[in-house]
Protein backbone atom coordinates (compact mmCIF):
# COMPACT_ATOMS: atom_id res chain seq x y z
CA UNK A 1 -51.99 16.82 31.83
CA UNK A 2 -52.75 14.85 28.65
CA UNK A 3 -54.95 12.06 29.27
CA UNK A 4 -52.68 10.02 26.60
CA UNK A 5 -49.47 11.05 29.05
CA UNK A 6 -51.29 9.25 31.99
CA UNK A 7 -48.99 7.69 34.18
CA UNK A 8 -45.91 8.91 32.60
CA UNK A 9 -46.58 7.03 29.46
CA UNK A 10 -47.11 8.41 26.26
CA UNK A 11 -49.91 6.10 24.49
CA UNK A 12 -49.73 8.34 21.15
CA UNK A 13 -46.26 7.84 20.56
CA UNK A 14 -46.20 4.06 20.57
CA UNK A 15 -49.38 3.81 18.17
CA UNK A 16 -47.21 6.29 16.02
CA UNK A 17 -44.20 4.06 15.94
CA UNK A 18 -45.67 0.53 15.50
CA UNK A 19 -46.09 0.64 11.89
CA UNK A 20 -42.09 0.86 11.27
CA UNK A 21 -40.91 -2.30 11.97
CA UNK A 22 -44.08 -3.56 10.20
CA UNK A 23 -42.88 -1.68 6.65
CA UNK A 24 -39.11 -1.97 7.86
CA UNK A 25 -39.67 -6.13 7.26
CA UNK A 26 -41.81 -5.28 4.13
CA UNK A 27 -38.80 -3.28 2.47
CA UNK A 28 -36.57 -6.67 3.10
CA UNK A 29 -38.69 -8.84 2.32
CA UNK A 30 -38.87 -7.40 -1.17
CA UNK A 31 -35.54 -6.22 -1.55
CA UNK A 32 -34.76 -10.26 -0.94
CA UNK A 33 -37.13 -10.93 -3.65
CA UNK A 34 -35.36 -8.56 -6.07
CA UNK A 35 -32.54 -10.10 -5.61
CA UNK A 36 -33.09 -13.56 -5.81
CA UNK A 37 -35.44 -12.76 -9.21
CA UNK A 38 -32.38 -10.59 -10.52
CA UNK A 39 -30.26 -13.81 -10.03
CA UNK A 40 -32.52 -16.60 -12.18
CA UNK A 41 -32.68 -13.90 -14.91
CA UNK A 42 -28.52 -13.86 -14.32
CA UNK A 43 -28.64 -17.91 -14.58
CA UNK A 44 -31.17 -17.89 -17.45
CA UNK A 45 -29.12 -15.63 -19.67
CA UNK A 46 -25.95 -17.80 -18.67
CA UNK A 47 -27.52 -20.90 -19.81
CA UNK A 48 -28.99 -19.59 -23.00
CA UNK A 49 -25.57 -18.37 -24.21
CA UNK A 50 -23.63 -21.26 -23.47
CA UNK A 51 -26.50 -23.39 -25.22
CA UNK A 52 -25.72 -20.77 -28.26
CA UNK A 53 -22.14 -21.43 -28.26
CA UNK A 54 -21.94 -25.12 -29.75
CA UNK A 55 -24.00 -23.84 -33.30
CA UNK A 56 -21.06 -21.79 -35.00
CA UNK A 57 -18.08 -24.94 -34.28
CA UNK A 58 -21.20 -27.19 -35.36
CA UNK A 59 -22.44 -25.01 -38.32
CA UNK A 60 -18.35 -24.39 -39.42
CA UNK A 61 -17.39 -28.61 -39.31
CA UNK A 62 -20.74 -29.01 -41.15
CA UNK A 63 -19.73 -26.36 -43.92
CA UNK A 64 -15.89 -27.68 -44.27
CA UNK A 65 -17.21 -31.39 -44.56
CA UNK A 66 -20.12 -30.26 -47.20
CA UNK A 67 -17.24 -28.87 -49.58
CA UNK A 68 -14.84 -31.30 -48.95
CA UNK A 69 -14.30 -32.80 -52.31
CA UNK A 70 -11.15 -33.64 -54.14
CA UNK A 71 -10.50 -34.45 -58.05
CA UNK A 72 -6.64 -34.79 -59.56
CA UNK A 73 -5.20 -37.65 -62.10
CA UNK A 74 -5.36 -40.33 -59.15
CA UNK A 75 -9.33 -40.21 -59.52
CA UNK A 76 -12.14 -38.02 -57.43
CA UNK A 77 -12.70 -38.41 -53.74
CA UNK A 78 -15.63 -37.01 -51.87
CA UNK A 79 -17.37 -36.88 -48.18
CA UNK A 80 -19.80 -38.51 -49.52
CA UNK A 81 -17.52 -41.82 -50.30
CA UNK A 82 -17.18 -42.43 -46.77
CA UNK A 83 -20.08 -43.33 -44.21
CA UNK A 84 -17.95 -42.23 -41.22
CA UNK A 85 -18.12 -38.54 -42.75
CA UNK A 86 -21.85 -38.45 -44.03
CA UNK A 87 -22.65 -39.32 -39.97
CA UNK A 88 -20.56 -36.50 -39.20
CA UNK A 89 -22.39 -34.26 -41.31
CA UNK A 90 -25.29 -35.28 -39.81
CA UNK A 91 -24.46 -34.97 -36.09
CA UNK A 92 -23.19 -31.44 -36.79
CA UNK A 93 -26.69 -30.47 -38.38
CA UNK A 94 -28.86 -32.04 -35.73
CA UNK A 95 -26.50 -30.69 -32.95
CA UNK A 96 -26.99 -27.27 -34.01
CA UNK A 97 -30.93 -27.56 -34.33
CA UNK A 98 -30.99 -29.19 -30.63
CA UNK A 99 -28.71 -26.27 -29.82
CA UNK A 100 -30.72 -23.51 -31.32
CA UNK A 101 -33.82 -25.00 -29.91
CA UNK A 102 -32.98 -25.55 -26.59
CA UNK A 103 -31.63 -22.20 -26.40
CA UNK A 104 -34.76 -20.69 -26.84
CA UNK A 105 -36.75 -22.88 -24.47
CA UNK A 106 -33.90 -22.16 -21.60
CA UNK A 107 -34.46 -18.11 -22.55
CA UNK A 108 -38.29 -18.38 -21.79
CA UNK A 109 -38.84 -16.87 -18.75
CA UNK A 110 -40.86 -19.13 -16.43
CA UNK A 111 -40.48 -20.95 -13.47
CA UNK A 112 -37.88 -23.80 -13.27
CA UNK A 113 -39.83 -27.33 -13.39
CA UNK A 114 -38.29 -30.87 -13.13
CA UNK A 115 -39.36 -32.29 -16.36
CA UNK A 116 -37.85 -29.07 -17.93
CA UNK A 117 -34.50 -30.06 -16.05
CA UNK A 118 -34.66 -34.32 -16.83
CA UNK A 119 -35.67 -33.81 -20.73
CA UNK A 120 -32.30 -31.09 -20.59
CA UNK A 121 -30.00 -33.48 -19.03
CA UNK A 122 -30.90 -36.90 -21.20
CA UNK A 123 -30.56 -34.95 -24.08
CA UNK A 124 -27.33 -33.16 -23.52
CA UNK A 125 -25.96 -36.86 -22.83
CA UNK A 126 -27.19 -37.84 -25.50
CA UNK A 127 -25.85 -35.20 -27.33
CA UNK A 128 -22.60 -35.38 -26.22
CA UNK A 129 -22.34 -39.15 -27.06
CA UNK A 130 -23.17 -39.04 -31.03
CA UNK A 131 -21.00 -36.28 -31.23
CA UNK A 132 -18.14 -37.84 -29.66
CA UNK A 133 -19.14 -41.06 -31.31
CA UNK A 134 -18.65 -39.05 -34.87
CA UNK A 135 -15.33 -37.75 -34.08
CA UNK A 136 -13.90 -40.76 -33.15
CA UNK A 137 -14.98 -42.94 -35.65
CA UNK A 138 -14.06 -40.12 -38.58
CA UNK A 139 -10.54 -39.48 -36.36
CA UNK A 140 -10.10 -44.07 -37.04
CA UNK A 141 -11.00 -43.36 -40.79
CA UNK A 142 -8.66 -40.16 -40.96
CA UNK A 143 -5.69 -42.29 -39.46
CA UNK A 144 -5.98 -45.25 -41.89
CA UNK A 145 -6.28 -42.31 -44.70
CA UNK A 146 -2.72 -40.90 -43.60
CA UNK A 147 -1.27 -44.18 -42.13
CA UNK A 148 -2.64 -46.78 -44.12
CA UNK A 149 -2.40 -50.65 -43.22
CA UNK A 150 0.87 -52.75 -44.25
CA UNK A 151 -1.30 -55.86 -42.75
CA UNK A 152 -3.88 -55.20 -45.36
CA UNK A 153 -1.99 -53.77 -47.86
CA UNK A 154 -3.90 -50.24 -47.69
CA UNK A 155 -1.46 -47.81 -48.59
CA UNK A 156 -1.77 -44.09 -47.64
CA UNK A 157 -4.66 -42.19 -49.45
CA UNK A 158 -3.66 -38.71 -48.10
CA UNK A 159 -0.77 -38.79 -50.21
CA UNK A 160 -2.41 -38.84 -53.30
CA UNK A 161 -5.36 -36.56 -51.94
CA UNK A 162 -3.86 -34.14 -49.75
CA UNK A 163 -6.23 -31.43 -49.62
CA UNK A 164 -9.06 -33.60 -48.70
CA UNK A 165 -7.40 -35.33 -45.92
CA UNK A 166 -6.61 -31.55 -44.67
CA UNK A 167 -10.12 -30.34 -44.73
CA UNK A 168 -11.33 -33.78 -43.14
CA UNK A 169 -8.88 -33.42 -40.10
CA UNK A 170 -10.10 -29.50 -39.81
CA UNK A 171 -13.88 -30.52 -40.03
CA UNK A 172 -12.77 -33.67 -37.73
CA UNK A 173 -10.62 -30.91 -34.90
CA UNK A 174 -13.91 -28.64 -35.48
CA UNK A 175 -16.07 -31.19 -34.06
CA UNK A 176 -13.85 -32.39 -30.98
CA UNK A 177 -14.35 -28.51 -29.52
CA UNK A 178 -18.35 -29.26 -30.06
CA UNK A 179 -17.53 -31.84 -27.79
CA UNK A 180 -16.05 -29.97 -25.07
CA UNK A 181 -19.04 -27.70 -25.20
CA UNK A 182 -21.42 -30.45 -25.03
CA UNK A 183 -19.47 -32.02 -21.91
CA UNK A 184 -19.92 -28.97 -20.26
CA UNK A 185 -23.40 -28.26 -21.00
CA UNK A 186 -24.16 -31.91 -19.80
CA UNK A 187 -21.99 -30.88 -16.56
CA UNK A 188 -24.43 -27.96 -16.03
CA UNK A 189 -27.60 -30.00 -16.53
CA UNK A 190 -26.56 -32.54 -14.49
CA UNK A 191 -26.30 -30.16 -11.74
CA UNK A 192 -29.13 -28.52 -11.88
CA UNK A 193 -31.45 -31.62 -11.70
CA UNK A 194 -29.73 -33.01 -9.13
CA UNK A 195 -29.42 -30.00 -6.85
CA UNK A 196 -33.59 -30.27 -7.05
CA UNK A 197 -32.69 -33.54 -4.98
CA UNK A 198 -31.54 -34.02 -1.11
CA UNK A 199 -29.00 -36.11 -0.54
CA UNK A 200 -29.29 -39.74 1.04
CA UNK A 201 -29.71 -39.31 4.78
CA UNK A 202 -26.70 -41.62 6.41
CA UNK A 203 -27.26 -42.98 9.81
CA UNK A 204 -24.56 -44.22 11.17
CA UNK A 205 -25.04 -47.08 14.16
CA UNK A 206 -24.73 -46.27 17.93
CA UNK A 207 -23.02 -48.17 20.45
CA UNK A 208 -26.40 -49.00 21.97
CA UNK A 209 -27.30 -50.49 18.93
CA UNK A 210 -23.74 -52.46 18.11
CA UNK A 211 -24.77 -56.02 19.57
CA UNK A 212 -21.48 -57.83 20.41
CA UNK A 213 -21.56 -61.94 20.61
CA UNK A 214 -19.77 -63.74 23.63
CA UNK A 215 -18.67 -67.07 22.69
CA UNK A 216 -18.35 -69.35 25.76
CA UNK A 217 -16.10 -72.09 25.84
């Protein structure tokens, strides 16, 4: 009889077999790891296209406002004229810098860090507002433009300068979808700083600790 078969127990098999569960947990363990890289890379391409999106609708109200000009026998009307459209050429050109550039810092591929996350999320807000701010103030100048004022006595300018008014309420509609980008961008920022956070433990009081106050007459 082998001496490793002593006893009715074979010693050389178990040495044999030990090492599987060993490599068995290895394979998982990487495997998990493989995964969970595969699904950053998935978030980080996410994030850099949707950070791409906002330049074209930026870039194309920029470009319709730039050549929005208008001479007939009423006189010449330009962009420039009006301070509400100069701001919203300028809000479309620094939105699609900020756009461009913060696409290419959510692309690198490093680790996640919390400053990354708070400098994203204050300037997505803030983003979002001056864009928002543009439209609506341009939107107040295009309705006086169509509408006039009988209080005032500002009559109608778009009738005299159609094609302008058009290409101002394009450039104007233009810059209302970089606003829905930008809202959800700052939606998507916001969550991912604040899923870095736990949420306020509640604790909510016993009946041991409830003190109740007799009042004796």
């Amino acid at each position: 009889m082998d001496k490793r078969e002593k006893g009715g127990i074979n010693y050389g098999s178990v040495g044999e077999s030990s090492p599987c569960p060993m490599m068995t947990m290895r394979g998982v363990d990487e495997a998990a790891a493989g995964n969970s890289d595969g699904v950053v890379n998935g978030i980080r391409t996410a994030e850099t296209l949707l950070r791409l999106v906002p330049i074209a609708p930026c870039i194309a109200a920029l470009v319709v406002m730039l050549h929005n000009s208008q001479t007939n026998d009423f006189g010449s009307v330009s962009y420039t004229h009006l301070g509400a459209f100069r701001h919203l050429v300028h809000v479309n050109g620094i939105c699609a810098g900020y756009s461009l550039l913060s696409a290419v810092i959510a692309a690198m591929p490093r680790p996640p860090k919390i400053s990354q996350a708070w400098t994203f999320f204050v300037l997505d807000q803030v983003m979002t507002y001056l864009v928002l701010a543009a439209g609506a103030v341009s939107t107040e100048v295009l309705y006086l433009a169509f509408k006039g004022n009988a209080t005032i006595t500002w009559s109608s300018a778009c009738s005299s300068f159609g094609s302008f008014c058009h290409k101002a309420t394009a450039s104007v509609a233009i810059t209302f979808v970089v606003v829905v980008c930008y809202a959800v961008l700052s939606l998507i920022s916001s969550y991912k700083l604040f899923s870095n956070y736990d949420a306020p433990a509640v604790n909510y009081p016993t009946k041991a600790s409830i003190e109740v106050t007799t009042f004796h007459g």
